[in-house]
Protein backbone atom coordinates (compact mmCIF):
# COMPACT_ATOMS: atom_id res chain seq x y z
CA UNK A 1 -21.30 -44.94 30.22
CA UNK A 2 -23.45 -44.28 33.37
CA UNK A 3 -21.47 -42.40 34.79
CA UNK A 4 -21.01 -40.13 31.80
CA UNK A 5 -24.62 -39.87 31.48
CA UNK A 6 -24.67 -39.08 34.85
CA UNK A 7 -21.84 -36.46 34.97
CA UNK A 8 -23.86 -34.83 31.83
CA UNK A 9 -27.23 -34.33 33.97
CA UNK A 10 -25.59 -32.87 36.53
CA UNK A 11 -23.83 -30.50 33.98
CA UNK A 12 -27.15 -29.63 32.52
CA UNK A 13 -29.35 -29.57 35.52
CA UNK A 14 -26.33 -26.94 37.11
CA UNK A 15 -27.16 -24.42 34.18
CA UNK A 16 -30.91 -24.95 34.30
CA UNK A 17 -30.75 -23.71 38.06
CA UNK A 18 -30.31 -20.08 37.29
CA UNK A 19 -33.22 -20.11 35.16
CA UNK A 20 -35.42 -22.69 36.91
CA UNK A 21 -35.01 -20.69 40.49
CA UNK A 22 -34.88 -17.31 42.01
CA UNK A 23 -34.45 -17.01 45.11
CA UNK A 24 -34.51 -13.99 47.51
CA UNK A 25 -30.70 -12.63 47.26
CA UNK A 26 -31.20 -12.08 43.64
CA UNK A 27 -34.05 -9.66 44.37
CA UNK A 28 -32.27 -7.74 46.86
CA UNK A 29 -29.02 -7.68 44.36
CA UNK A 30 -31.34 -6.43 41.34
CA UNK A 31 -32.84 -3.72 43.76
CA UNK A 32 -29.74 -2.84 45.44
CA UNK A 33 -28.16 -2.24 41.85
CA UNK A 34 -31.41 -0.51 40.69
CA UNK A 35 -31.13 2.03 43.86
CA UNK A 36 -27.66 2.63 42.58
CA UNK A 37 -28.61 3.65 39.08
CA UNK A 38 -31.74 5.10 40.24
CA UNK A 39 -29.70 7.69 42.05
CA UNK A 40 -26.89 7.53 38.49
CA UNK A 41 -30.34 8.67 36.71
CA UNK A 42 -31.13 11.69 39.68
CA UNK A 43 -26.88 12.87 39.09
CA UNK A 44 -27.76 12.53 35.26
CA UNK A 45 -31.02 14.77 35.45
CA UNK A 46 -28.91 17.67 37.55
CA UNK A 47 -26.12 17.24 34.66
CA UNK A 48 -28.65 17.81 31.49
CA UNK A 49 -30.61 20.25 33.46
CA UNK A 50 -27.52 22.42 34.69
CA UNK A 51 -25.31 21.44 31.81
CA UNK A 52 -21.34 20.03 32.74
CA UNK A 53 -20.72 22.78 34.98
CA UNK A 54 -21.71 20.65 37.86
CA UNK A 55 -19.07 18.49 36.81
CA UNK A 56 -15.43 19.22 37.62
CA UNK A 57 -14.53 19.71 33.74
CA UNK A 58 -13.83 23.06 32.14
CA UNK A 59 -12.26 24.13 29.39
CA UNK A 60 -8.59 23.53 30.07
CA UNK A 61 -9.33 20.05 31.52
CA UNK A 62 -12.72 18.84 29.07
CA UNK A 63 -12.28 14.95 29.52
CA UNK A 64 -11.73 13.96 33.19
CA UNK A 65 -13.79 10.96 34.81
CA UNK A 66 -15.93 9.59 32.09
CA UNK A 67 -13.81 9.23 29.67
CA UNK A 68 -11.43 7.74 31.71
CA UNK A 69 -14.25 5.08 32.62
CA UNK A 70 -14.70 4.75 29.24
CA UNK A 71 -11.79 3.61 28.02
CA UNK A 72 -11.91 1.38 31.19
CA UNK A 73 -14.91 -0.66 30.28
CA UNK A 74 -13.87 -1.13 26.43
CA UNK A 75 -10.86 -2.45 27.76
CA UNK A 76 -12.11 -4.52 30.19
CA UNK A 77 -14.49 -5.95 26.67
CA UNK A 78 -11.79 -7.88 25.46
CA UNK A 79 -11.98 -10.39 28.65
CA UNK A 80 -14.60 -11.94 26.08
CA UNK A 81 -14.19 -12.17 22.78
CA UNK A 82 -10.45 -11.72 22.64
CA UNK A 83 -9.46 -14.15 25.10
CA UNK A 84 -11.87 -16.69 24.38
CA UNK A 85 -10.87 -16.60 20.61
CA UNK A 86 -7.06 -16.56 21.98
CA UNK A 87 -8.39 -19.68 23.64
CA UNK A 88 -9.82 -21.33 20.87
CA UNK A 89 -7.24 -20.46 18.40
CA UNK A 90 -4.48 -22.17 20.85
CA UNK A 91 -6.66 -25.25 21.42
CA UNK A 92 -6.85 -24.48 25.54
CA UNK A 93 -8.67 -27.35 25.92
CA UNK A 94 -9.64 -25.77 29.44
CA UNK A 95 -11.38 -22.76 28.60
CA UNK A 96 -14.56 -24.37 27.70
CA UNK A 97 -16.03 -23.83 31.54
CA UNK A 98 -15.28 -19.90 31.24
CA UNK A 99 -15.50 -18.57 27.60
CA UNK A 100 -19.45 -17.53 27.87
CA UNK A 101 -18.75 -16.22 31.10
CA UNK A 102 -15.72 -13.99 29.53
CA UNK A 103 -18.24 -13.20 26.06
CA UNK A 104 -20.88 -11.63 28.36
CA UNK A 105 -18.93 -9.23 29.84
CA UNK A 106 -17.59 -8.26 26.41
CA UNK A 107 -21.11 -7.58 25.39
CA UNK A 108 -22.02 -5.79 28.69
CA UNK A 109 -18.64 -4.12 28.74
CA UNK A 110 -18.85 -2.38 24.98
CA UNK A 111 -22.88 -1.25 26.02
CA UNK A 112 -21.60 0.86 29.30
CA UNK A 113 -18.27 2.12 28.18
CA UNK A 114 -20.12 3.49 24.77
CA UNK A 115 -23.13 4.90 27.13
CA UNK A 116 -20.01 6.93 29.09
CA UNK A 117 -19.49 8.90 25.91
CA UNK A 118 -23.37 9.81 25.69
CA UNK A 119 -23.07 11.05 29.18
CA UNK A 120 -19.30 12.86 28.55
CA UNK A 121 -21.21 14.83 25.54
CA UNK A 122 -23.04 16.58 27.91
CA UNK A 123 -26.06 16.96 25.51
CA UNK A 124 -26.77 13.64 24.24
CA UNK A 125 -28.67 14.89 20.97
CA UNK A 126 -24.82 16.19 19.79
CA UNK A 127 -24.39 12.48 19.41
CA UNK A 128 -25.99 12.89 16.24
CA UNK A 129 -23.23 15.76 14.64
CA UNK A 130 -21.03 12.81 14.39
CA UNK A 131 -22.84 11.23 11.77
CA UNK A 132 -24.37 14.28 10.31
CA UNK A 133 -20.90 16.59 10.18
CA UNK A 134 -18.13 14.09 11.05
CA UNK A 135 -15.37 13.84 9.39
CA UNK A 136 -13.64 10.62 8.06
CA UNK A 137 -10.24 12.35 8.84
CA UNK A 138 -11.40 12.28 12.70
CA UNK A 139 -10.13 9.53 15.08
CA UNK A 140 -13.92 10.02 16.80
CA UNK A 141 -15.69 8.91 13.41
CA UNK A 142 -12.82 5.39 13.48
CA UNK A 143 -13.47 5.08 17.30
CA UNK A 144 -17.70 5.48 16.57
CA UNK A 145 -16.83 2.56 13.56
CA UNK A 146 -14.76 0.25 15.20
CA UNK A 147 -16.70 0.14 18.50
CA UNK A 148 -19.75 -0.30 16.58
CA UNK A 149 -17.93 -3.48 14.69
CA UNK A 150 -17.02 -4.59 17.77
CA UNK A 151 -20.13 -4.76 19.52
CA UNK A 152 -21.85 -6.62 16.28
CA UNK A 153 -18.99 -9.02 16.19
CA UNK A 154 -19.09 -9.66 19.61
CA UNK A 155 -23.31 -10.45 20.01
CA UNK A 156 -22.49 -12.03 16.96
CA UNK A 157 -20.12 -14.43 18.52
CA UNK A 158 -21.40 -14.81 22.02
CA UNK A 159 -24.83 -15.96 20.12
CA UNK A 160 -23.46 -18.59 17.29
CA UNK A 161 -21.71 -20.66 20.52
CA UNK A 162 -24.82 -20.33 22.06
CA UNK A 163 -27.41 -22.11 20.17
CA UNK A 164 -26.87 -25.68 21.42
CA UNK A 165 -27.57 -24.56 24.51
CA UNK A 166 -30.78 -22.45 23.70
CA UNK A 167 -31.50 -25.60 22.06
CA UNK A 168 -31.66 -27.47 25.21
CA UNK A 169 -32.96 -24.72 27.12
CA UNK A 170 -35.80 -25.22 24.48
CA UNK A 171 -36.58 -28.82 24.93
CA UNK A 172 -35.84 -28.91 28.78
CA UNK A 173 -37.75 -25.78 29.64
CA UNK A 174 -40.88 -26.78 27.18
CA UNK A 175 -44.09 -26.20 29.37
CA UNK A 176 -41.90 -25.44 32.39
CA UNK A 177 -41.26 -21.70 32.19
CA UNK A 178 -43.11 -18.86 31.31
CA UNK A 179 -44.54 -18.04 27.46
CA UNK A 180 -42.05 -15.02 26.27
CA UNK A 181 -38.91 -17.63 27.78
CA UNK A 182 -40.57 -20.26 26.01
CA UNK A 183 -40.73 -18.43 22.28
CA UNK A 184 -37.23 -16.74 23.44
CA UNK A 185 -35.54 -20.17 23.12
CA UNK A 186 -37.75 -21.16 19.95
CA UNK A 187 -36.50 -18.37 18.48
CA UNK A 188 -33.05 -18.28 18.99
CA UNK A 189 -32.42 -21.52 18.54
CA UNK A 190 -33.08 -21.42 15.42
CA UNK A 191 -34.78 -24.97 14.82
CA UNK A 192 -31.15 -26.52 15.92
CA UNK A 193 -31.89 -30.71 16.23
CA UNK A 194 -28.25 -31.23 16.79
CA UNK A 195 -27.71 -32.84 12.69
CA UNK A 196 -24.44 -33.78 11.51
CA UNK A 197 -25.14 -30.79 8.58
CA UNK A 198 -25.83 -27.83 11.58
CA UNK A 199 -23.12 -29.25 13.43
CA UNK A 200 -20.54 -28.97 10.52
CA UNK A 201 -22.39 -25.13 10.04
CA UNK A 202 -21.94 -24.69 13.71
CA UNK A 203 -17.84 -25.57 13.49
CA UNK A 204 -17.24 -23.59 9.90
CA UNK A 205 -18.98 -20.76 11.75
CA UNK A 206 -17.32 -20.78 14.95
CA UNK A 207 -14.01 -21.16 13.16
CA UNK A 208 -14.55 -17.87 10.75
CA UNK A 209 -15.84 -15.86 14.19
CA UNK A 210 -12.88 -16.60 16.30
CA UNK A 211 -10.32 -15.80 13.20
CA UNK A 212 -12.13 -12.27 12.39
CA UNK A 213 -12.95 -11.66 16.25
CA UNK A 214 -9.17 -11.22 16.82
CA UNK A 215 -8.07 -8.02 14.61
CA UNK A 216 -11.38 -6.41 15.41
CA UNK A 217 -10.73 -6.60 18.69
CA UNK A 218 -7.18 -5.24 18.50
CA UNK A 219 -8.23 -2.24 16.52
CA UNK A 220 -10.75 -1.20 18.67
CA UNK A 221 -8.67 -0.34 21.40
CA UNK A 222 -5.80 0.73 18.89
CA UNK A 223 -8.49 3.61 17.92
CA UNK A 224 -9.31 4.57 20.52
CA UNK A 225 -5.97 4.94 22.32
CA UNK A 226 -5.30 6.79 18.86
CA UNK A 227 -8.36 9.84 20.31
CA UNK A 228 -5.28 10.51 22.46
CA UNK A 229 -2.29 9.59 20.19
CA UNK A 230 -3.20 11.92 17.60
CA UNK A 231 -2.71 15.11 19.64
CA UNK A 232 0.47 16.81 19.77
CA UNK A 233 0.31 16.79 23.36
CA UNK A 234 3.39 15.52 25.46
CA UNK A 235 2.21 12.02 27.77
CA UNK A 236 -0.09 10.90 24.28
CA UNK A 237 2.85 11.72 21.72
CA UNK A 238 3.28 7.98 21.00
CA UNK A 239 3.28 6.11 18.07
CA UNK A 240 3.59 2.76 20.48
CA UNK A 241 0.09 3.89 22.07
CA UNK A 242 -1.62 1.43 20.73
CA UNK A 243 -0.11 -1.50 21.87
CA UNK A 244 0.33 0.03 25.47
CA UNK A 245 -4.10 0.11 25.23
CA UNK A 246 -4.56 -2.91 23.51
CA UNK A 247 -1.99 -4.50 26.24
CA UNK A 248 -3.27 -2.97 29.22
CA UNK A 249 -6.96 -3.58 27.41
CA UNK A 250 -6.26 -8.01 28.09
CA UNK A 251 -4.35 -7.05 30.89
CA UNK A 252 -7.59 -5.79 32.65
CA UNK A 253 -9.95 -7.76 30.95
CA UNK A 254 -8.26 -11.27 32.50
CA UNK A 255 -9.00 -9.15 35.45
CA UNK A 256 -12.94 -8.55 35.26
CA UNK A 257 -12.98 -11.85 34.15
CA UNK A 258 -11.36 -13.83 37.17
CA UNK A 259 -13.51 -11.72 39.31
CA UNK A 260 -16.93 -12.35 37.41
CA UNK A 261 -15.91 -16.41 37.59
CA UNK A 262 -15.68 -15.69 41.12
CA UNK A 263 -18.99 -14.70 41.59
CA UNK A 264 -20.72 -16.65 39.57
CA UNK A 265 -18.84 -19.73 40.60
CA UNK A 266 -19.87 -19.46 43.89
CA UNK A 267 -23.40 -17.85 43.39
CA UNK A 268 -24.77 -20.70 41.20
CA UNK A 269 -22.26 -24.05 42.93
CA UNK A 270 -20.35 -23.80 39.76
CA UNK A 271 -17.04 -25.38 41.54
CA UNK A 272 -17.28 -28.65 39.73
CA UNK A 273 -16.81 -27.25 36.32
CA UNK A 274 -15.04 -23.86 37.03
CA UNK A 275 -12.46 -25.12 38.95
CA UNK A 276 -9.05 -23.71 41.15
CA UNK A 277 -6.99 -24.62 37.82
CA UNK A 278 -9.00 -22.47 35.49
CA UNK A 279 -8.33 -19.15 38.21
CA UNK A 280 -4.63 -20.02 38.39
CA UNK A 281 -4.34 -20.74 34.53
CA UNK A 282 -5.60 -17.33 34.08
CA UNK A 283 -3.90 -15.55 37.28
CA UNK A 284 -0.55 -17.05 34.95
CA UNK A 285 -1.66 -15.49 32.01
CA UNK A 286 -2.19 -12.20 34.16
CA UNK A 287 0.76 -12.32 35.48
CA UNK A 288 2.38 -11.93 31.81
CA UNK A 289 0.69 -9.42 31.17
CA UNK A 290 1.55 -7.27 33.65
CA UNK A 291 5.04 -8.52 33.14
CA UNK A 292 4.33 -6.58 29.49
CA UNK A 293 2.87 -3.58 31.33
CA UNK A 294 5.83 -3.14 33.28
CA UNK A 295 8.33 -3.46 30.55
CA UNK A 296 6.09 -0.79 28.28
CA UNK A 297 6.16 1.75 31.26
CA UNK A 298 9.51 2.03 31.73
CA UNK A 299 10.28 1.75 27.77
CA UNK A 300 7.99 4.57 27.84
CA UNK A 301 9.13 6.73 30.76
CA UNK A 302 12.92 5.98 29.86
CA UNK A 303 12.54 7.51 26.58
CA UNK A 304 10.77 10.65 27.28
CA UNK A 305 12.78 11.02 30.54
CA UNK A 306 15.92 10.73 28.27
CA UNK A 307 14.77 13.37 25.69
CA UNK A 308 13.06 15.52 28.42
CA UNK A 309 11.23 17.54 25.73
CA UNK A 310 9.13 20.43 26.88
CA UNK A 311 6.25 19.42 29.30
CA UNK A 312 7.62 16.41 30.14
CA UNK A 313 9.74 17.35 33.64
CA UNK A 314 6.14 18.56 34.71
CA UNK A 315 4.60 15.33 33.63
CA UNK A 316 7.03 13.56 35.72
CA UNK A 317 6.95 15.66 38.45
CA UNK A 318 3.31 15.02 39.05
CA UNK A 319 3.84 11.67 38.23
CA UNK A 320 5.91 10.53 40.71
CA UNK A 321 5.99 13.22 43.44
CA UNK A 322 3.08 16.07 43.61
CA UNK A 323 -0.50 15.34 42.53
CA UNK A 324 -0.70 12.22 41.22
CA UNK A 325 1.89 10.22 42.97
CA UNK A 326 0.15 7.81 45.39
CA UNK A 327 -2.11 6.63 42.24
CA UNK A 328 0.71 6.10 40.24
CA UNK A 329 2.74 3.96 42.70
CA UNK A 330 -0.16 2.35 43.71
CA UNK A 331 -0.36 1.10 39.56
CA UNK A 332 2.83 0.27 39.49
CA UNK A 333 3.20 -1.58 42.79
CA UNK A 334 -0.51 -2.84 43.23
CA UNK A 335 -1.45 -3.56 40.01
CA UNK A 336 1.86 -4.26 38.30
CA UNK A 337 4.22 -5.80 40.58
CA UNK A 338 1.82 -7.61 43.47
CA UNK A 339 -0.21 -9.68 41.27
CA UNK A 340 2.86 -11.31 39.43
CA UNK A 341 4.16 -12.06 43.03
CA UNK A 342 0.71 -13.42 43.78
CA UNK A 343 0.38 -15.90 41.00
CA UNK A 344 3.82 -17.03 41.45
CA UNK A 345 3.65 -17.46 45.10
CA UNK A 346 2.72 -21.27 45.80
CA UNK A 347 0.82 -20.23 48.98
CA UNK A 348 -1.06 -17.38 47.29
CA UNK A 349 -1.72 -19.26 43.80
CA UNK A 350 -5.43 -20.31 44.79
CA UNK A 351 -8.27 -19.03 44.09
CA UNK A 352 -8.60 -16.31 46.60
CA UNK A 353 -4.99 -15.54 45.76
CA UNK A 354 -5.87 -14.86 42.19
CA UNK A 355 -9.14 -12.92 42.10
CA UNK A 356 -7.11 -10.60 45.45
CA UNK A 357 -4.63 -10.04 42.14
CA UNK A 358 -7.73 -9.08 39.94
CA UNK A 359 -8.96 -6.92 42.34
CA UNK A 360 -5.94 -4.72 42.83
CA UNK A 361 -5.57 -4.85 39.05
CA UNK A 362 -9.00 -3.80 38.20
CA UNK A 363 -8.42 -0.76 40.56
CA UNK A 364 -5.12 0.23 39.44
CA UNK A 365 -6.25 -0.39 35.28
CA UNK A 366 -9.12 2.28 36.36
CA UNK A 367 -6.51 4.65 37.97
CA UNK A 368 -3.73 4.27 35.16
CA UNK A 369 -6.88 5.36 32.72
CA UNK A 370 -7.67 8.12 34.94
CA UNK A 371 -4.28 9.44 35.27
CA UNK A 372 -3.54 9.04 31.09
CA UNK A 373 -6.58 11.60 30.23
CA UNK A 374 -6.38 14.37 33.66
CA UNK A 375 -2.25 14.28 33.80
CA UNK A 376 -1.82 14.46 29.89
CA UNK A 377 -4.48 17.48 29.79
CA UNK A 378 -3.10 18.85 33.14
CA UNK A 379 0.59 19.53 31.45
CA UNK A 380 0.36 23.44 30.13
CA UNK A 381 0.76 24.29 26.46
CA UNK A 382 1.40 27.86 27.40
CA UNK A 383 3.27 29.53 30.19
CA UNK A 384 0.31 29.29 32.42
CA UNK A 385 -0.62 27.69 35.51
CA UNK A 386 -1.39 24.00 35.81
CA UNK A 387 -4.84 23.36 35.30
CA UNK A 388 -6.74 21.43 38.12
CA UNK A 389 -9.86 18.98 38.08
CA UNK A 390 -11.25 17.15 40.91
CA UNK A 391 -14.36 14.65 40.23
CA UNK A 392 -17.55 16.14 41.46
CA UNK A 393 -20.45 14.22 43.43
CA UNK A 394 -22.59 14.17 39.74
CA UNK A 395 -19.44 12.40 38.02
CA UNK A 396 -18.98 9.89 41.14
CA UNK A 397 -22.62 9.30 41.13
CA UNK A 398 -22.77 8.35 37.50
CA UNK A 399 -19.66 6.04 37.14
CA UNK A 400 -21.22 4.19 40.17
CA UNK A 401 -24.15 4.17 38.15
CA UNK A 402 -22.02 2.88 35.18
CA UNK A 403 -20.47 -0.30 37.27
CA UNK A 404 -24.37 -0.77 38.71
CA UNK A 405 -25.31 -1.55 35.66
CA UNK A 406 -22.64 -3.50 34.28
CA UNK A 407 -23.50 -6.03 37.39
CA UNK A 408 -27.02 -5.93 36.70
CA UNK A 409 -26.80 -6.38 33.18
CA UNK A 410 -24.59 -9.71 33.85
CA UNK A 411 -27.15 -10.60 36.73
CA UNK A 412 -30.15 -10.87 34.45
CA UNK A 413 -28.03 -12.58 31.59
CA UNK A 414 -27.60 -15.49 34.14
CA UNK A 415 -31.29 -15.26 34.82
CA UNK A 416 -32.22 -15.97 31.11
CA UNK A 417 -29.17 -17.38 29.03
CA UNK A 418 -26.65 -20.25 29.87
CA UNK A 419 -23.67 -19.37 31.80
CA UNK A 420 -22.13 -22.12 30.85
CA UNK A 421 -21.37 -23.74 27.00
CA UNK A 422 -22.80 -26.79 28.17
CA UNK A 423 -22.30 -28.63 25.10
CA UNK A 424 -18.72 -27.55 24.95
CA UNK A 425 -17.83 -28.72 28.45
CA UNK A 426 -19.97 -32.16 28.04
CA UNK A 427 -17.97 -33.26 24.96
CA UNK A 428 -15.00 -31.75 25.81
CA UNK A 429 -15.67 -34.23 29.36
CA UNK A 430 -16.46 -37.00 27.00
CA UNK A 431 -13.27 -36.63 25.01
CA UNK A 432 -11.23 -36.21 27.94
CA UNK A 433 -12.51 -39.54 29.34
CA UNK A 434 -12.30 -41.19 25.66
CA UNK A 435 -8.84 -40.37 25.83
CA UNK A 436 -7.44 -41.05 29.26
CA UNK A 437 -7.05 -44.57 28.81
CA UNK A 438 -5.22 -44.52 25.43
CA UNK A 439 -3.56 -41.88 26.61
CA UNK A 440 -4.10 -39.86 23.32
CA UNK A 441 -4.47 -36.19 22.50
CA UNK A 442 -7.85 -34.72 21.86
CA UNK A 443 -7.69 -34.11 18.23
CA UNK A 444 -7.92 -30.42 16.31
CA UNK A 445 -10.41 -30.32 12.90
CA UNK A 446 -9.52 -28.28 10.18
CA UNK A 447 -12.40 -25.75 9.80
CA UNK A 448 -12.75 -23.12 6.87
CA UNK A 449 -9.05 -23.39 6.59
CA UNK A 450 -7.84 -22.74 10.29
CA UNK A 451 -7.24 -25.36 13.31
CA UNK A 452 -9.97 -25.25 15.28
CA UNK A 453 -9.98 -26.89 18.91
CA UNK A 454 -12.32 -30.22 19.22
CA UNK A 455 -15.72 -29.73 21.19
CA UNK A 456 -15.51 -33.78 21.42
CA UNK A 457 -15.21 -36.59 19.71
CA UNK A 458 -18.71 -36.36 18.08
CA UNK A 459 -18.20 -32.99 16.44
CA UNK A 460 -14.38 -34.19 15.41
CA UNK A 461 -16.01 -36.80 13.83
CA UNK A 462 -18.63 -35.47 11.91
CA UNK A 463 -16.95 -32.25 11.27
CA UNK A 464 -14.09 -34.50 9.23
CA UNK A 465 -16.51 -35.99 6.71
């Protein structure tokens, strides 16, 4: 029993640290990042001032570079709330160490990619047409609906989790930090005491959030793979779009996510809780992925190469040997094919091993989005020639600005909120050890009609009476 009591301090003294103490790299990461999106906010002044003629978009190529990185970073959102319901839904009993890691960058992830479209509009007061003159027969007005369900789903879930924790932050921090952290925690944790009633609350709720979480999630990339679907043009015609998105959408999320545990692992001495097992677990479940990815791309390119329809020799041609070619075998071969090799490699399947197999996914998911909106708009509708678009120094200058951001934003998240679900990881510890012995299985509760993983033996019991 000491030594549990011991192993829990430790836990809870480990995701104190980030709030109890700043030290000087933080500061120089916040202003490096702030430089960065300084000079994002000079690129964005030239752009309103000038209009998107100092971009590299015109009228025959009128999405290029930020909607590409758009549909980047609300793919890269269902690391969070998509995996971590997977998770919870399959009783992983080792995802507890990584799920609020993975449901901040959904959160972060869904506020830059939807800022991208702001910036894309060229005049952000147009924003307001869509609700003013859209129409509900428009794939924009689903993609404005769905992303907007998304995002409240997703606080929504990242907070309910949370409020244990903000609970202890509460009573550990009391008269220790400053007055706005102090009536912060109050606040949002919602006078939690820890009762066998808020408990039971806390289990029904979690169970309903992970069930609904899941289809919400789906569609969100299914609509907005559908902005591009819907159009009669040659690469989107597709009525298997969808999945490809909502594939390559976990596919780069387990990505981000690998790479954020990374970082935050070793920034804050995390290694006794996010462990080598949890980055080869998910390198694994990367791995399938792109094992998915590569079947869908040649499904894909076997078909239209078979029926060759008008358009698509071009397609192909810049595909694989003019324009386009060294990004496209770089997808297939870096991000596809390497980091299957790397996870099933013994002498790779570590933890550098698997976030050098994020890495060169992340890059190629960002390419094979860049390449789906310039090469579909590149192929000619009439007998002219080829349009051409090259990123300008504005558009560069703002998507750097973009990923600034999304690091900063996670930055000061692990400056105020726990990175960790400590209570999660504690009783999921305590079960563990309950169970060793005996050599018994951690036990599931039923809760609002689904099979919920166990936090621990406390909430199994209580959440069974």
């Amino acid at each position: 029993m000491a030594a549990l009591d011991d192993w829990q301090g430790r836990l809870e003294e480990t995701a104190l640290g980030p709030v109890r103490r700043t030290g000087r790299r933080f500061w120089a990461v916040v202003v490096i990042l702030l430089a960065i999106i300084g000079w994002g906010g000079y690129a964005y002044t030239v752009q309103l001032s000038e209009g998107l003629v100092v971009t590299g978009m015109r009228d025959r190529i009128s999405w290029g570079l930020y909607i590409a990185t758009f549909v980047f970073f609300i793919g890269i959102s269902h690391a969070g709330t998509l995996i971590s319901a997977i998770l919870r839904v399959s009783n992983a009993r080792w995802r507890t160490p990584v799920t609020r890691m993975a449901e901040f960058v959904t959160v972060v992830a869904l506020v830059c990619g939807a800022s991208f479209v702001i910036i894309d509009l060229g005049r952000p007061d147009r924003l307001l047409n869509v609700f003013f003159y859209g129409r509900w027969q428009s794939p924009i007005i689903w993609d404005v609906l769905a992303i907007t369900t998304y995002l409240t789903a997703s606080v929504t879930y990242l907070f309910v989790p949370m409020i244990p924790d903000l609970a202890l932050f509460r009573d550990r921090l009391a008269g220790r930090s400053s007055r706005w952290r102090g009536w912060l925690y109050r606040t949002l944790a919602i006078g939690w005491r820890g009762r066998p009633a808020q408990r039971r609350s806390l289990g029904s709720a979690i169970g309903v959030l992970m069930i609904l979480i899941i289809p919400i999630a789906v569609s969100v990339h299914t609509v907005v793979s559908w902005i591009f679907a819907m159009t009669m043009r040659v690469p989107w015609d597709s009525a298997l779009f969808g999945a490809f998105f909502v594939a390559g959408a976990i596919f780069s999320g387990i990505a981000i996510l690998i790479i954020v545990m990374a970082i935050l692992r070793r920034a804050y001495h995390l290694e006794e809780y996010v462990t080598e097992k949890h980055f080869v677990y998910l390198g694994y479940l990367m791995a399938a992925f792109a094992a998915i990815m590569i079947y869908a791309n040649i499904s894909e390119l076997l078909v239209l190469g078979y029926k060759l329809q008008e358009g698509v020799e071009f397609h192909f041609r810049q595909l694989f040997l003019a324009d386009f070619a060294p990004l496209f075998w770089f997808y297939l071969l870096g991000g596809l094919v390497a980091p299957i090799v790397i996870a099933l490699a013994p002498a790779t399947r570590n933890v550098r091993g698997m976030v050098a197999a994020a890495i060169l996914v992340t890059l190629a998911m960002w390419i094979e989005r860049y390449f789906i909106v310039v090469t579909g708009l590149r192929v000619p509708l009439m007998p002219y020639e080829p349009a051409s678009y090259a990123p300008t120094w504005v558009e560069w200058s703002l998507l750097a600005a973009g990923l600034a951001a999304f690091a900063l934003l996670i930055t000061v998240f692990t400056k105020v909120f726990p990175i960790i679900a400590v209570w999660e990881v504690a009783e999921d510890h305590e079960a563990t050890a309950a169970h060793a012995g005996a050599g018994e299985p951690v036990g599931a509760i039923p809760v609002a009609g689904v099979v919920v993983a166990t936090a621990g033996p406390r909430l199994a019991e209580e959440g069974g009476r």
